[in-house]
C-alpha atoms as a PDB file:
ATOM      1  CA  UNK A   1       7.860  11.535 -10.783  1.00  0.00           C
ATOM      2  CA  UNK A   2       7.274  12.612 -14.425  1.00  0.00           C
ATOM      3  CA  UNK A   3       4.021  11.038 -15.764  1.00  0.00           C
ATOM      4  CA  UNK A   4       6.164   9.664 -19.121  1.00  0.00           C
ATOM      5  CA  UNK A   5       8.158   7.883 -16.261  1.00  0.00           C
ATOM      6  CA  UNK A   6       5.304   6.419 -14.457  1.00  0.00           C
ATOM      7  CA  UNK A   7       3.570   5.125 -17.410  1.00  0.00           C
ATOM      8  CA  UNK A   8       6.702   3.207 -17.936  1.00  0.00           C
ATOM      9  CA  UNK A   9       7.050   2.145 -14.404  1.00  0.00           C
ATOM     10  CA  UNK A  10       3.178   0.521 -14.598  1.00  0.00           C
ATOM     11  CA  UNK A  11       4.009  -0.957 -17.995  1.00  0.00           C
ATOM     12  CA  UNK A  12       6.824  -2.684 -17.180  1.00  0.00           C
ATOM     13  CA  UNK A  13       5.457  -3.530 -13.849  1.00  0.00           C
ATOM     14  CA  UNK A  14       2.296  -5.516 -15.412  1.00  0.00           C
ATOM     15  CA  UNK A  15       4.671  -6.746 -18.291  1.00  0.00           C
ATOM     16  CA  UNK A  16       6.576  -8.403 -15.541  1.00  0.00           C
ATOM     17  CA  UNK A  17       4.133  -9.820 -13.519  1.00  0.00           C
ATOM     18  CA  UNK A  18       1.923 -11.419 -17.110  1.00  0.00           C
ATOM     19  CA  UNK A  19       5.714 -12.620 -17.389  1.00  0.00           C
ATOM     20  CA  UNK A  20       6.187 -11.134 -20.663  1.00  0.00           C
ATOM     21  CA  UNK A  21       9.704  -9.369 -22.411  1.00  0.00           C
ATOM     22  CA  UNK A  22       9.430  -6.637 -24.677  1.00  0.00           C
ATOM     23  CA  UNK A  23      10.080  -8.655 -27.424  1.00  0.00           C
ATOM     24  CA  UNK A  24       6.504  -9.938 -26.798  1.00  0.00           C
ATOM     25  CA  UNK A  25       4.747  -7.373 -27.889  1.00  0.00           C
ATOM     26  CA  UNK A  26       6.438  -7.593 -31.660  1.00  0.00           C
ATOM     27  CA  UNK A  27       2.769  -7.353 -33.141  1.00  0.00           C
ATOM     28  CA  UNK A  28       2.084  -3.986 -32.100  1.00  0.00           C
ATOM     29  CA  UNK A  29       5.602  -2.176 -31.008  1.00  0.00           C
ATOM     30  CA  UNK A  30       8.956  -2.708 -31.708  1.00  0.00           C
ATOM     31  CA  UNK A  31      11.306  -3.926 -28.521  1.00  0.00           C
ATOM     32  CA  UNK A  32      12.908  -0.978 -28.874  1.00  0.00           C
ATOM     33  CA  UNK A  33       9.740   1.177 -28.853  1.00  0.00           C
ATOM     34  CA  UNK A  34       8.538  -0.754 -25.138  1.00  0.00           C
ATOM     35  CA  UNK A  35      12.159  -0.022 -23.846  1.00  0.00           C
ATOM     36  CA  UNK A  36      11.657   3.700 -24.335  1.00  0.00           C
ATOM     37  CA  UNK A  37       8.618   3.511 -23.200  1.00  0.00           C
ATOM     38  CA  UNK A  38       9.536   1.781 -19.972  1.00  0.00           C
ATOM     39  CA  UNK A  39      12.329   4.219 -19.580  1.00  0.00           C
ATOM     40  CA  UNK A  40      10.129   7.295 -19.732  1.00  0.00           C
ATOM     41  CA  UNK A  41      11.597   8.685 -23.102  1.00  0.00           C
ATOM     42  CA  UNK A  42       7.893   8.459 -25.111  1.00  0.00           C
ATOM     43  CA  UNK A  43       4.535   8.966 -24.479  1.00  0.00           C
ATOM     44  CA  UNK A  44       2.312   6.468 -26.310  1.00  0.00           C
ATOM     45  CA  UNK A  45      -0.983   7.762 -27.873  1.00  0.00           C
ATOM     46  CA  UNK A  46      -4.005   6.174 -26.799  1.00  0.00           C
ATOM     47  CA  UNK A  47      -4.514   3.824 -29.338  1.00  0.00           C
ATOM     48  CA  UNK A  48      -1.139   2.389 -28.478  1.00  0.00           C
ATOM     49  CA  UNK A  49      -1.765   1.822 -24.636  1.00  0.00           C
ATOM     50  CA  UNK A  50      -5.363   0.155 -25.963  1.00  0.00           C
ATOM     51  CA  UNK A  51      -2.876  -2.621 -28.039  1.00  0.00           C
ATOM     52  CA  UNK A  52      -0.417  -2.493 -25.611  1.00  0.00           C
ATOM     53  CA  UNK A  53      -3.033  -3.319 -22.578  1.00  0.00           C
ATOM     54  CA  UNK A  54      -4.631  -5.717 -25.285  1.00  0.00           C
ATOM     55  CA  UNK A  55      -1.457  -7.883 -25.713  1.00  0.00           C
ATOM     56  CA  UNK A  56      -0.826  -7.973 -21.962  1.00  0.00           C
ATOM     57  CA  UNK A  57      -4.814  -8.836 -21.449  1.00  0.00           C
ATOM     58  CA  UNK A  58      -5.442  -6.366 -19.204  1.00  0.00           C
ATOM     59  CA  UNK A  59      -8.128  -3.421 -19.055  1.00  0.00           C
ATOM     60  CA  UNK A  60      -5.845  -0.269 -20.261  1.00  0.00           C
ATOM     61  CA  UNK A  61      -7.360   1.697 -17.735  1.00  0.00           C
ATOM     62  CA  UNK A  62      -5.914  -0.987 -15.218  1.00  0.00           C
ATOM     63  CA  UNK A  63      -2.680   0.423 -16.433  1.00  0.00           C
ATOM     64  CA  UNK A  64      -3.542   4.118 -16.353  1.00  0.00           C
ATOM     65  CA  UNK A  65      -4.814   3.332 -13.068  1.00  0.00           C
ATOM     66  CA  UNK A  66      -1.239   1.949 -12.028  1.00  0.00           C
ATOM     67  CA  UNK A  67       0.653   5.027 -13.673  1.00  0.00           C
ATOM     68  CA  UNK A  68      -1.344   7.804 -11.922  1.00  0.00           C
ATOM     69  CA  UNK A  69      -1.071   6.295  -8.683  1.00  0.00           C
ATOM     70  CA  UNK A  70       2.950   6.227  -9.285  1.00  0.00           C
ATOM     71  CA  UNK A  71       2.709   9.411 -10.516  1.00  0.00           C
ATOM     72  CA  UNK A  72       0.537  10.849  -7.844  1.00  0.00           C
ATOM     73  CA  UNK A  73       2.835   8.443  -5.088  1.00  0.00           C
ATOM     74  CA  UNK A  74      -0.683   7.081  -3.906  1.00  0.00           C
ATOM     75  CA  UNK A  75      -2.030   3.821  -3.815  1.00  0.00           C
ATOM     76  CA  UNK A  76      -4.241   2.425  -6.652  1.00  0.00           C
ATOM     77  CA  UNK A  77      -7.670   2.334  -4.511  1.00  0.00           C
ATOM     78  CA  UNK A  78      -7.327   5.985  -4.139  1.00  0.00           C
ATOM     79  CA  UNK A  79      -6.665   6.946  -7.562  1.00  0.00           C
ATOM     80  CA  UNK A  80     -10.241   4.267  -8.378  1.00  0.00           C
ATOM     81  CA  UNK A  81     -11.985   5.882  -6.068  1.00  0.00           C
ATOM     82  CA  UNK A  82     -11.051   9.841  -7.100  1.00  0.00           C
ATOM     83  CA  UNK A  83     -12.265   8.559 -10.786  1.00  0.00           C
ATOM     84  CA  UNK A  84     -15.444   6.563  -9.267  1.00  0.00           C
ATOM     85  CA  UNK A  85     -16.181   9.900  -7.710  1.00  0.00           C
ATOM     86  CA  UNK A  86     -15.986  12.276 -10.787  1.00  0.00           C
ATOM     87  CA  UNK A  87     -17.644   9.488 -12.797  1.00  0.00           C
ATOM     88  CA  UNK A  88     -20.475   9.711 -10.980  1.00  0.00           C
ATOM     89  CA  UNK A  89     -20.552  13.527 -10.722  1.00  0.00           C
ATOM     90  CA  UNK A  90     -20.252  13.448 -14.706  1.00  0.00           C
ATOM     91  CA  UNK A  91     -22.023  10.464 -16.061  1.00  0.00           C
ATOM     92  CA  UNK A  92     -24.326   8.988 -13.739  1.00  0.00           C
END
């Protein structure tokens, strides 16, 4: 799966589940902007998945966490435990 497309597959997978529509994020992106987005037609800078996570009121890396593990076709835990890994091999 194309990363653009995964990104939208987690968005729209954590928009559903907060029980939000696109037009719900209106103070940071147009409904049109979250629809390509979902659809895997843009790639949204950093900043934007930080307001987009923001408005949903999740932890963007919660949602980067979702799109690599559709991306990578593995569950979330591995993809957490991969970074926890490298985390600690870099920071700690």
């Amino acid at each position: 799966m194309d990363i653009n497309k995964a990104f939208g597959k987690a968005l729209k997978a954590f928009r559903l589940a907060n029980g939000l529509t696109q037009e719900d994020f209106a103070e940071v992106s147009s409904r049109t902007y979250i629809s390509s987005l979902e659809r895997g037609l843009k790639s949204p800078t950093i900043e934007k998945v930080n307001e987009i996570a923001g408005d949903m009121g999740i932890c963007p890396l919660s949602l980067m966490i979702l799109t690599y593990a559709y991306f990578n076709e593995v569950d979330t835990m591995h993809v957490i435990k991969k970074a926890e890994s490298q985390l600690k091999n870099t920071y700690y």
